[in-house]
Protein backbone atom coordinates (compact mmCIF):
# COMPACT_ATOMS: atom_id res chain seq x y z
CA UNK A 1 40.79 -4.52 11.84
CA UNK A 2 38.72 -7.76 12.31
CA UNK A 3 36.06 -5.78 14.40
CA UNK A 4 35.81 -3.07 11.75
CA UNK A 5 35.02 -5.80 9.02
CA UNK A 6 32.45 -7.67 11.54
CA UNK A 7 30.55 -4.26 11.88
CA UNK A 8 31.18 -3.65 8.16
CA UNK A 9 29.24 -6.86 7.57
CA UNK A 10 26.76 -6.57 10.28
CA UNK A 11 25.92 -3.11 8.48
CA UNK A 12 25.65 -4.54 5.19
CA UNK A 13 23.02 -7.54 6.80
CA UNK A 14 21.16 -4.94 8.32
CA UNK A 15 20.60 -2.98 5.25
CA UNK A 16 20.05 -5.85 3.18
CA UNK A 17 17.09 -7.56 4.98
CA UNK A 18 15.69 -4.24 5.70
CA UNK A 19 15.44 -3.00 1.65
CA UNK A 20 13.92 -6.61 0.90
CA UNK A 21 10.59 -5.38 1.42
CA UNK A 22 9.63 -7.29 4.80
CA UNK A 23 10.43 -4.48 7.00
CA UNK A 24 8.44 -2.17 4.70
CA UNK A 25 5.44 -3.86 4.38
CA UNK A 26 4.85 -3.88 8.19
CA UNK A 27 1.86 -1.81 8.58
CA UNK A 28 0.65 -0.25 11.96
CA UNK A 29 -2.59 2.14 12.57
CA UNK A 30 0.17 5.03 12.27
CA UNK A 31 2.06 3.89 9.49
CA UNK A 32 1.76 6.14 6.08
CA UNK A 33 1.96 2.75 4.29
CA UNK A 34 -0.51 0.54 2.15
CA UNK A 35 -1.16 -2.61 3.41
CA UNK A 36 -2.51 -5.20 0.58
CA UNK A 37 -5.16 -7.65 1.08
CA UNK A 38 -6.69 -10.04 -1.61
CA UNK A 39 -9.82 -9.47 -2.06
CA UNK A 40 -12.88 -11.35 -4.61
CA UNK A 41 -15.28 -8.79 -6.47
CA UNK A 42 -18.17 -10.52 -4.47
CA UNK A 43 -16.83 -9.26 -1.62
CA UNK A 44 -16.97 -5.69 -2.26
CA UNK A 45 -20.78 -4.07 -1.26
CA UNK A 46 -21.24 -0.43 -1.89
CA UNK A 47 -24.67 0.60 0.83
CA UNK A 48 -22.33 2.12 3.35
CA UNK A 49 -21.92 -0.75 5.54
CA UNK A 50 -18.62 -2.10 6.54
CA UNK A 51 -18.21 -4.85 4.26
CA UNK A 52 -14.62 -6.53 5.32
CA UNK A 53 -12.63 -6.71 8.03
CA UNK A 54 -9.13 -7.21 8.63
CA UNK A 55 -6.06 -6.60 11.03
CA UNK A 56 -2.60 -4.44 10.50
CA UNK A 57 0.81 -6.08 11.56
CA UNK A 58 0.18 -4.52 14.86
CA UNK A 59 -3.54 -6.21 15.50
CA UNK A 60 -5.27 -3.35 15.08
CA UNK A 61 -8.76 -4.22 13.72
CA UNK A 62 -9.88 -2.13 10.75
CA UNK A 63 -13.08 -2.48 8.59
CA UNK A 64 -13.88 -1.32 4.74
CA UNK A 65 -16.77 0.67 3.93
CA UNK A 66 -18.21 2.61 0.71
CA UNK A 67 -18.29 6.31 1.38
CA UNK A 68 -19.00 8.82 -1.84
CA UNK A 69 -16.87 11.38 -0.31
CA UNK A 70 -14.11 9.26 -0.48
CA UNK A 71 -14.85 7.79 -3.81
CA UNK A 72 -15.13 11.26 -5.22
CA UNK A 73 -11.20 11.54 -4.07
CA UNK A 74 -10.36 8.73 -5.93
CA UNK A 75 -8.37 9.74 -8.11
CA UNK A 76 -6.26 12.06 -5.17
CA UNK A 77 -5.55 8.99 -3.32
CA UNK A 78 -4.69 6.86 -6.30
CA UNK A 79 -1.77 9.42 -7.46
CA UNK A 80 -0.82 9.50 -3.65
CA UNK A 81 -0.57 5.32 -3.83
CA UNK A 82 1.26 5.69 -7.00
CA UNK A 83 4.26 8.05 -5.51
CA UNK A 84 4.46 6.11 -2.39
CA UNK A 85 4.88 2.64 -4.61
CA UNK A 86 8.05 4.82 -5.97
CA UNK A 87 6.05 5.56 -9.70
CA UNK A 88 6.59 8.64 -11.22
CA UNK A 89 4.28 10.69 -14.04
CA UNK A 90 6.99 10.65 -17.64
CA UNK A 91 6.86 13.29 -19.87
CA UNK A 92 3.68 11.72 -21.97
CA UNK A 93 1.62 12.03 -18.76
CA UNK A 94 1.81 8.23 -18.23
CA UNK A 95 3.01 6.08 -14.75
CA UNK A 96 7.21 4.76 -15.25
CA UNK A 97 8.84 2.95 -12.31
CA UNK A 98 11.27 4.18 -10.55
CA UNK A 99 14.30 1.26 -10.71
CA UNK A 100 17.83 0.63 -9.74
CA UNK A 101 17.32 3.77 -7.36
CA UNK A 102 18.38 4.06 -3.59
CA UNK A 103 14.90 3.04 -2.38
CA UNK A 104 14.58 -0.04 -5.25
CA UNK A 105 12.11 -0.73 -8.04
CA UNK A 106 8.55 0.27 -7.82
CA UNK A 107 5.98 -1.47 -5.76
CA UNK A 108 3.37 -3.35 -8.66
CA UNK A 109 -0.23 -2.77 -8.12
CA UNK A 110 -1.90 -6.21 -8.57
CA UNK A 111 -5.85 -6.29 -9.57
CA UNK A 112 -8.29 -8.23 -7.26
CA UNK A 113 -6.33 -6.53 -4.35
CA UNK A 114 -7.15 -3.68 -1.56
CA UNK A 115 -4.76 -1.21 -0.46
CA UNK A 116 -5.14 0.59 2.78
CA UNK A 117 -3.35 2.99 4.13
CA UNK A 118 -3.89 3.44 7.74
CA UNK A 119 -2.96 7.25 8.20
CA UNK A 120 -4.90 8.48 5.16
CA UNK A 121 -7.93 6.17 6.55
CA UNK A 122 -8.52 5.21 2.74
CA UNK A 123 -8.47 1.50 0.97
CA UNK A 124 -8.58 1.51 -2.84
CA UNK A 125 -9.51 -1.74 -4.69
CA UNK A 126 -8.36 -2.32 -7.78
CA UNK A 127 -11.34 -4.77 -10.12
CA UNK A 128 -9.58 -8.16 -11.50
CA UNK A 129 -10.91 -7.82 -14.60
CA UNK A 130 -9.53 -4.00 -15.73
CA UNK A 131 -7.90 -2.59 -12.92
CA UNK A 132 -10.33 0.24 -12.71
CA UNK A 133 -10.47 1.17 -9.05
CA UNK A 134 -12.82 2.56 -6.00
CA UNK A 135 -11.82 4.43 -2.97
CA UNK A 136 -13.10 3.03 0.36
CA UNK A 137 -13.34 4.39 3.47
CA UNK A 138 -10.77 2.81 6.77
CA UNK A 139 -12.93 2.81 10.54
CA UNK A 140 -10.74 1.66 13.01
CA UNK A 141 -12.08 -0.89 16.20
């Protein structure tokens, strides 16, 4: 009985500390994820030239870029971003979070920041002052 209670418990660590979030905001190059960075406006160029660069949680070295073929997909990878950060589209066409759910609340886009997502090989920034956002393109070292 006492070893079925220790492994009970064990089980119940286990999938606590792995829902808090740590374990799912460890990014690798072949993670489907979005890694977040904090980023300033100033920082952001748009002539095609890597711009900003950065490591994953596995050291990979990854830089930022403007690419109109990406930008032009905006919109595609934003929706994407929005599904994987557990949002959903209600029935007025807006974003609602997902809450209380197996999987937890929804993820909270914060402005001034970059997502990247490794697989997709796409960042989006999102501008402090009105959240409007721009799709980047991901080169890996």
């Amino acid at each position: 009985m006492e070893r079925k209670l220790n492994i009970l418990i064990i089980s119940i660590l286990i999938i606590t500390f792995y829902s808090c979030g740590s374990a799912s905001h460890y990014v690798t190059k072949n993670s489907n994820r979005w890694a977040e960075f904090e980023l300033r406006p100033s920082q952001i160029k748009y002539d095609g030239k890597i711009f900003y660069y950065s490591k994953l949680n596995d050291d990979t070295l990854f830089g930022i870029s403007y690419d109109n073929k990406v930008n032009d997909d905006s919109y595609f990878y934003y929706n994407k971003m929005m599904l994987d950060f557990n949002w959903y589209k209600n029935s007025e066409g807006n974003w609602s979070g997902k809450s209380g759910d197996y999987f937890g609340n929804a993820r909270r886009l914060k402005n001034g920041h970059l997502y990247v997502n490794p697989v997709r090989k796409v960042a989006l920034y999102f501008e402090p002052k009105d959240g409007k956002f721009t799709a980047f393109k991901v080169t890996f070292k």
